[in-house]
C-alpha atoms as a PDB file:
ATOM      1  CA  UNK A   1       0.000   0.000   0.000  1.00  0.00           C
ATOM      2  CA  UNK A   2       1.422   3.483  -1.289  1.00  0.00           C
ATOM      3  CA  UNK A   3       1.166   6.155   0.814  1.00  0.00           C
ATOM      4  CA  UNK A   4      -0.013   9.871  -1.232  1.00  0.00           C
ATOM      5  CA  UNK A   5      -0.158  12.995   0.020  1.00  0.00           C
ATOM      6  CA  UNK A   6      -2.664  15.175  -2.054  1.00  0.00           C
ATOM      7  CA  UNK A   7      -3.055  18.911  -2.009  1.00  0.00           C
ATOM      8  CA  UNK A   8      -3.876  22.083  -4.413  1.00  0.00           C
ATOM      9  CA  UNK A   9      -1.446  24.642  -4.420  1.00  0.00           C
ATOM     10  CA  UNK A  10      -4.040  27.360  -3.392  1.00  0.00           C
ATOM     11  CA  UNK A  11      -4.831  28.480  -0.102  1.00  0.00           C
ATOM     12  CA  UNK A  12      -8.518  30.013  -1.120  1.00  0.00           C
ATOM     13  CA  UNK A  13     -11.477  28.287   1.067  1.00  0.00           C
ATOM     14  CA  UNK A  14     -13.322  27.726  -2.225  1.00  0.00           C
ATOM     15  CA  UNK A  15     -10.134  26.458  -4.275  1.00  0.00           C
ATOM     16  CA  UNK A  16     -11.899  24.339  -7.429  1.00  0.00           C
ATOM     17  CA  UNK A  17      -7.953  22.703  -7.638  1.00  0.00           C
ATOM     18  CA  UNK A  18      -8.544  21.399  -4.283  1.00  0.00           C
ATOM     19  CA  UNK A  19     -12.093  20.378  -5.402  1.00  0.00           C
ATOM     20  CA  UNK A  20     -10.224  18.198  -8.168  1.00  0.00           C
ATOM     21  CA  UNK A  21      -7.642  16.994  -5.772  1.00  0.00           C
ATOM     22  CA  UNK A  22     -10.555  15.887  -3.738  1.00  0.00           C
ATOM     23  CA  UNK A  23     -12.249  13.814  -6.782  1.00  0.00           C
ATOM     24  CA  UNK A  24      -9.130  12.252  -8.257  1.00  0.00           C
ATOM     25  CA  UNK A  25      -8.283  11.086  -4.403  1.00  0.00           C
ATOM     26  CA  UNK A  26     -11.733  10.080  -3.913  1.00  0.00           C
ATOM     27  CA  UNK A  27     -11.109   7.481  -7.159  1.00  0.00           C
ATOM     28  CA  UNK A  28      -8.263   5.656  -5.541  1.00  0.00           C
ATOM     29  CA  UNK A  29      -7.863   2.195  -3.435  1.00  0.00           C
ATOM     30  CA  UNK A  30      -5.612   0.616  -1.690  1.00  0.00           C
ATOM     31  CA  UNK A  31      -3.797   3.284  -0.739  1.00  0.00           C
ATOM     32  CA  UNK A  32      -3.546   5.225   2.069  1.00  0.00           C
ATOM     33  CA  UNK A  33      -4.021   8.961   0.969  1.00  0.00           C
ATOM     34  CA  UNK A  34      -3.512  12.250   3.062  1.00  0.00           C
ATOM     35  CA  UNK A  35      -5.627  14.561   2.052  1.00  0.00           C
ATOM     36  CA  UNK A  36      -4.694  18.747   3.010  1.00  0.00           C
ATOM     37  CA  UNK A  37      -6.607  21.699   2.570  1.00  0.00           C
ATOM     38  CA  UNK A  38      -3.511  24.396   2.254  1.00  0.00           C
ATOM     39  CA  UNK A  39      -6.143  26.904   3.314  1.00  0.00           C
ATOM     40  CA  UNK A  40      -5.137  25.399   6.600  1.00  0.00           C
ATOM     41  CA  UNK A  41      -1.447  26.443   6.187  1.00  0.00           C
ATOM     42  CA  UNK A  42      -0.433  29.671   6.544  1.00  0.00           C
ATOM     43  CA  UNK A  43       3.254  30.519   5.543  1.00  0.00           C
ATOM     44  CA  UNK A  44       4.573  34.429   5.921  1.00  0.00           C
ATOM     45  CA  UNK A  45       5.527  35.606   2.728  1.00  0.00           C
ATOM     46  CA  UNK A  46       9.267  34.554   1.902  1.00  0.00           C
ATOM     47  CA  UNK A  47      12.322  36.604   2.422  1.00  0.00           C
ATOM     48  CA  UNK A  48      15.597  36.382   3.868  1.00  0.00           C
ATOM     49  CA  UNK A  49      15.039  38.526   6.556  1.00  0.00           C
ATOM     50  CA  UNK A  50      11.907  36.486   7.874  1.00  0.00           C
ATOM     51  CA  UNK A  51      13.985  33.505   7.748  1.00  0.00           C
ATOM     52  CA  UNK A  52      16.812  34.871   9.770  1.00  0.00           C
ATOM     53  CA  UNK A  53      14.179  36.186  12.517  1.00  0.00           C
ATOM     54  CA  UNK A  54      11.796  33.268  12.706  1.00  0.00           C
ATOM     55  CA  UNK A  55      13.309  30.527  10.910  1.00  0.00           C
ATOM     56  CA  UNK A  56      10.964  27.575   9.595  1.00  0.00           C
ATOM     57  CA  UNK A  57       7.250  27.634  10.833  1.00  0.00           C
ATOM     58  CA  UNK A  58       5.847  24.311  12.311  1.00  0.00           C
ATOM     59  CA  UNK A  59       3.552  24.490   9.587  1.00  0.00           C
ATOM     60  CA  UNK A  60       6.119  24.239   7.131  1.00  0.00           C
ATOM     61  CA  UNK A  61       8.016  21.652   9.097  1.00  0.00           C
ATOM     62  CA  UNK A  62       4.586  19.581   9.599  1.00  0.00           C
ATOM     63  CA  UNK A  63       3.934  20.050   5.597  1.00  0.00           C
ATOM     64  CA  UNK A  64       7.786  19.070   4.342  1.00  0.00           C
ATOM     65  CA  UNK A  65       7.054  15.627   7.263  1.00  0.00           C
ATOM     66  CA  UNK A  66       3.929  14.919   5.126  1.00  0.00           C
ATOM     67  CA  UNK A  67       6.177  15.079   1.762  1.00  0.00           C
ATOM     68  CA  UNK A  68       8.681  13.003   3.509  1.00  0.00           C
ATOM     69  CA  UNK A  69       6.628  10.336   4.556  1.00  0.00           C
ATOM     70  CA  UNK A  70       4.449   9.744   1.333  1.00  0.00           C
ATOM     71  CA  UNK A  71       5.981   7.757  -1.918  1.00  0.00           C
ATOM     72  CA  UNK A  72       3.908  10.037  -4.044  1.00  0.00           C
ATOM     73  CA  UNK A  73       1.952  13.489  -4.508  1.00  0.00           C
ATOM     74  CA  UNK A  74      -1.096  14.492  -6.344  1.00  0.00           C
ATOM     75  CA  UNK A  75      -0.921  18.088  -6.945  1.00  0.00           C
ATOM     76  CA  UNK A  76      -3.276  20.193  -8.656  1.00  0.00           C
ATOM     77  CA  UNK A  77      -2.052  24.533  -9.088  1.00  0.00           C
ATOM     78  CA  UNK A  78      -3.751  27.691  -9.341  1.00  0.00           C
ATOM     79  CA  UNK A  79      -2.778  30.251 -11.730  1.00  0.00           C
ATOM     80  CA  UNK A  80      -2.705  33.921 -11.515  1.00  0.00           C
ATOM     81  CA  UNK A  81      -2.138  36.404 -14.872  1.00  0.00           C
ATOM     82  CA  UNK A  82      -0.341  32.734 -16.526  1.00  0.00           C
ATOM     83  CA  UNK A  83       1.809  31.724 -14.299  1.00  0.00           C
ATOM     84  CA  UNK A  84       1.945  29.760 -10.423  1.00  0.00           C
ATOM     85  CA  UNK A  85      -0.255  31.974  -7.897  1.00  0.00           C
ATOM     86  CA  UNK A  86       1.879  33.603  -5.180  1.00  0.00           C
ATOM     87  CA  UNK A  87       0.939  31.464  -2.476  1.00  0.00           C
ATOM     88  CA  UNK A  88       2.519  28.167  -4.390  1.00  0.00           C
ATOM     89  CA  UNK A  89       5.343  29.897  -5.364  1.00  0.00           C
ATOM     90  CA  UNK A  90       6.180  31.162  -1.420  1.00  0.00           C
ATOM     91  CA  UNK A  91       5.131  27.271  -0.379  1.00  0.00           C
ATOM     92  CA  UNK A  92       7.914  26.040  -2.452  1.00  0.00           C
ATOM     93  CA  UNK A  93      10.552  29.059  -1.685  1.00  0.00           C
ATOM     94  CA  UNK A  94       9.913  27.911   2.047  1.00  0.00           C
ATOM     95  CA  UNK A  95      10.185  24.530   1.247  1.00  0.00           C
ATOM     96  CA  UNK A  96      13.567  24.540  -0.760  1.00  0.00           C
ATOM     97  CA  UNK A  97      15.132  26.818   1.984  1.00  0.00           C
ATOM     98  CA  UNK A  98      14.714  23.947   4.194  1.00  0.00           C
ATOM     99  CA  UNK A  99      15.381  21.446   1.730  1.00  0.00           C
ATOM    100  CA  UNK A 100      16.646  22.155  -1.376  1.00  0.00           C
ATOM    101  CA  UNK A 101      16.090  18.508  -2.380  1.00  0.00           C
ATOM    102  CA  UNK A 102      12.325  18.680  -0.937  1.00  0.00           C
ATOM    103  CA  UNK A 103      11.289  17.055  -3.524  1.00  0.00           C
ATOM    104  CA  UNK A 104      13.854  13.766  -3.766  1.00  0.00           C
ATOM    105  CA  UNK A 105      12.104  10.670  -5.074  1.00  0.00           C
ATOM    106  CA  UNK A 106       8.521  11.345  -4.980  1.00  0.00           C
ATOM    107  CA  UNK A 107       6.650  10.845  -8.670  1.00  0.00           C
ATOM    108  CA  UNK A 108       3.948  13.568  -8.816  1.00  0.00           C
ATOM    109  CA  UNK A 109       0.527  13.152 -10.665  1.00  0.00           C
ATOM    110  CA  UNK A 110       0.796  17.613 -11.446  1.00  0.00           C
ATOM    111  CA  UNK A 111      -2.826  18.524 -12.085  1.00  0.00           C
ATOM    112  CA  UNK A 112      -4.579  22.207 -12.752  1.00  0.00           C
ATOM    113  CA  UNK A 113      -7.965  23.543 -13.277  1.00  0.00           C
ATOM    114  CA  UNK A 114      -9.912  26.811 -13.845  1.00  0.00           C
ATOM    115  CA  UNK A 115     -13.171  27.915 -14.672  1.00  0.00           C
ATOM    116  CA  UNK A 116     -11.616  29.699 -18.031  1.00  0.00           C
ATOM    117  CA  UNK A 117     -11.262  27.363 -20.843  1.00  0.00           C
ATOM    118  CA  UNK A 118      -7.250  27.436 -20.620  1.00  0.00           C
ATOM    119  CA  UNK A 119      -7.783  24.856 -17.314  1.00  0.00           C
ATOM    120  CA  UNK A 120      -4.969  26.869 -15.750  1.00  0.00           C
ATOM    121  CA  UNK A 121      -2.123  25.461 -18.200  1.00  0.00           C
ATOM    122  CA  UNK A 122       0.347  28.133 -17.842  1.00  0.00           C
ATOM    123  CA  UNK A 123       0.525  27.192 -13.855  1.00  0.00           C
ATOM    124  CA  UNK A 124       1.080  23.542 -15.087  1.00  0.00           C
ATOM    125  CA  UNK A 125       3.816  23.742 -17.662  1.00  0.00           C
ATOM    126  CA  UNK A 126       5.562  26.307 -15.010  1.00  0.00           C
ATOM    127  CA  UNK A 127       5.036  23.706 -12.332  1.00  0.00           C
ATOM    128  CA  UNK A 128       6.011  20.711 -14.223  1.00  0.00           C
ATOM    129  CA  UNK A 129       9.280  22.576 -15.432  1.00  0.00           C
ATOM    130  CA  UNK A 130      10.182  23.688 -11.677  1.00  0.00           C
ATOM    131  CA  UNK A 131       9.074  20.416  -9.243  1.00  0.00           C
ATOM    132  CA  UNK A 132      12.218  18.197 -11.217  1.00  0.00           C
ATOM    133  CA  UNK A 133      14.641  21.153  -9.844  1.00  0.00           C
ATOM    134  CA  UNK A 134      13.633  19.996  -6.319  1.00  0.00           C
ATOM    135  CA  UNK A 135      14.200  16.437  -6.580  1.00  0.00           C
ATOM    136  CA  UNK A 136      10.580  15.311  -8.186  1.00  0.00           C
ATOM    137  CA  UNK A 137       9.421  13.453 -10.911  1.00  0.00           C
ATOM    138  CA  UNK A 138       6.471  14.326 -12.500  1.00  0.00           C
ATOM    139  CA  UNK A 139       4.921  11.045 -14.121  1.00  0.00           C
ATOM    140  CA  UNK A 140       1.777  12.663 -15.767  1.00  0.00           C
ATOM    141  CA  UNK A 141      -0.209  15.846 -15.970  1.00  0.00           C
ATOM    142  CA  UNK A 142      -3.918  16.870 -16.504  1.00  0.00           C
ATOM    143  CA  UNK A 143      -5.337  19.778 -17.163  1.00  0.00           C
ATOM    144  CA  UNK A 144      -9.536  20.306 -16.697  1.00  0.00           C
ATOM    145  CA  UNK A 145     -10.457  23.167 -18.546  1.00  0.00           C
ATOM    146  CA  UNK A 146     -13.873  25.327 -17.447  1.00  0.00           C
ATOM    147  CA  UNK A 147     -14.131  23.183 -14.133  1.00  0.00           C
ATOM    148  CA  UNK A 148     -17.598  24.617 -13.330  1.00  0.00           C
ATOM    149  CA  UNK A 149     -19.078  22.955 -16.856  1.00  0.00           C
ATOM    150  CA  UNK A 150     -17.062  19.756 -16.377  1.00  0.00           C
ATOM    151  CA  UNK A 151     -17.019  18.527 -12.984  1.00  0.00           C
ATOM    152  CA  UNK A 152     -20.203  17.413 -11.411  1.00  0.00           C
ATOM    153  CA  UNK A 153     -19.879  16.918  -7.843  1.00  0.00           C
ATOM    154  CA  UNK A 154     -22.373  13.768  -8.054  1.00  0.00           C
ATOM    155  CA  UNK A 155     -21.075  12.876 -11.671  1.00  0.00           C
ATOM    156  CA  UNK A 156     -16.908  13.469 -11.808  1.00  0.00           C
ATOM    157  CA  UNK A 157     -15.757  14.634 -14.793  1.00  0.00           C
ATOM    158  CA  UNK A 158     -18.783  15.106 -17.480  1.00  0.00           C
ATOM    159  CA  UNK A 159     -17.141  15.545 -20.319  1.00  0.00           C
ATOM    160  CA  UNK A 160     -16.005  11.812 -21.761  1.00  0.00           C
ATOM    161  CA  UNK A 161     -12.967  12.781 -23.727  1.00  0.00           C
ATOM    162  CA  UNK A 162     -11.588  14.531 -20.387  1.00  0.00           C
ATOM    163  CA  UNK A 163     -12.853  11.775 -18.208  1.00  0.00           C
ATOM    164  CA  UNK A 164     -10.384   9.637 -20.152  1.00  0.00           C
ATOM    165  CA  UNK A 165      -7.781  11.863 -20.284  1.00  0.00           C
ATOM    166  CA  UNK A 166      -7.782  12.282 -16.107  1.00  0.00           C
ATOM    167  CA  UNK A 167      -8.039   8.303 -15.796  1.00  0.00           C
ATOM    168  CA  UNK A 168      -5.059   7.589 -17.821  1.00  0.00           C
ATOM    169  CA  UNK A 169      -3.022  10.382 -16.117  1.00  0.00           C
ATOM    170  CA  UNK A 170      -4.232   9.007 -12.557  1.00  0.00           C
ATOM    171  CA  UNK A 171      -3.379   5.179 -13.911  1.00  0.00           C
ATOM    172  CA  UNK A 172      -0.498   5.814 -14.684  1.00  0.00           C
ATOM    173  CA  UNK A 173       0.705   7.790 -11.355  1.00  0.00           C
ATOM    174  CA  UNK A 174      -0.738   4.701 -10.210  1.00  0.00           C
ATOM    175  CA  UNK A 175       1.505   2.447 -11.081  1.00  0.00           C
ATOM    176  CA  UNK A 176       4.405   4.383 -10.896  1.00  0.00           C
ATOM    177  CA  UNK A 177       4.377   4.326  -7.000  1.00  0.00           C
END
């Protein structure tokens, strides 16, 4: 039994990435998944000077424990004007201040969402370019384009072609862990 640790990289209450996190975890078996709501984690915002002062939260150090102990992640970002929103990007300045290598080993499903019909794609190609710099392997992606139209909370994913698309992403995550 793998052990996953699944999370959005938005910290809004009403994140639809988390809501996708949510559905694709909901789908698995057999493993044993830890599901986090980052609205949960508060990090300051990222500087040198805040590091010096404070040093690492126990938030962060509870969140980089999670990442330790799991074999793999199912991520799904946010994205702001194109690119990573600036709560993901100060998660993962945090985290590779306390561990460059954060990252080391772990094979990543890297989802995104939105409700525009560009399912948040900048975010993802950004993401899937940067998590490999901190150690992670990023085994599939999926991108759900205007969440609102195709994810039903009673139904999953509506739309067929998309349905498949997510299943063969998740499969093969899967059985890469």
């Amino acid at each position: 039994m793998s052990t996953i640790l699944a999370f959005a990289g938005s910290n809004s209450s009403t994140s639809v990435n988390f809501q996708l996190v949510k559905y694709t975890t909901s789908l698995l078996e057999g493993h044993k998944v830890e599901l986090l709501n980052l609205a949960n984690y508060p990090f300051p915002m990222y500087s040198e000077d805040v590091e010096k002062e404070n040093g690492f939260s126990n938030s962060l150090v509870e969140f980089k424990g999670y990442i330790g102990s799991s074999d793999g992640l199912i991520i799904s970002v946010n994205e702001h004007n194109g690119n990573v929103s600036a709560y993901f990007k100060n998660l993962t300045d945090w985290l590779s201040r306390f561990d460059k290598r954060f990252l080391e080993g772990k094979k990543v499903l890297l989802m995104s969402t939105s409700p525009g019909k560009r399912g948040a794609i900048g975010a993802l190609g950004v993401t899937e370019q940067i998590l490999p710099r901190f150690g992670a392997e990023v085994v599939a992606t999926f991108s759900l384009p205007s969440f609102h139209h195709n994810l039903d909370a009673d139904k999953g994913i509506v739309d067929a072609d998309l349905a498949e698309a997510h299943a063969k992403a998740l499969n093969k995550f899967i059985s890469s862990i």
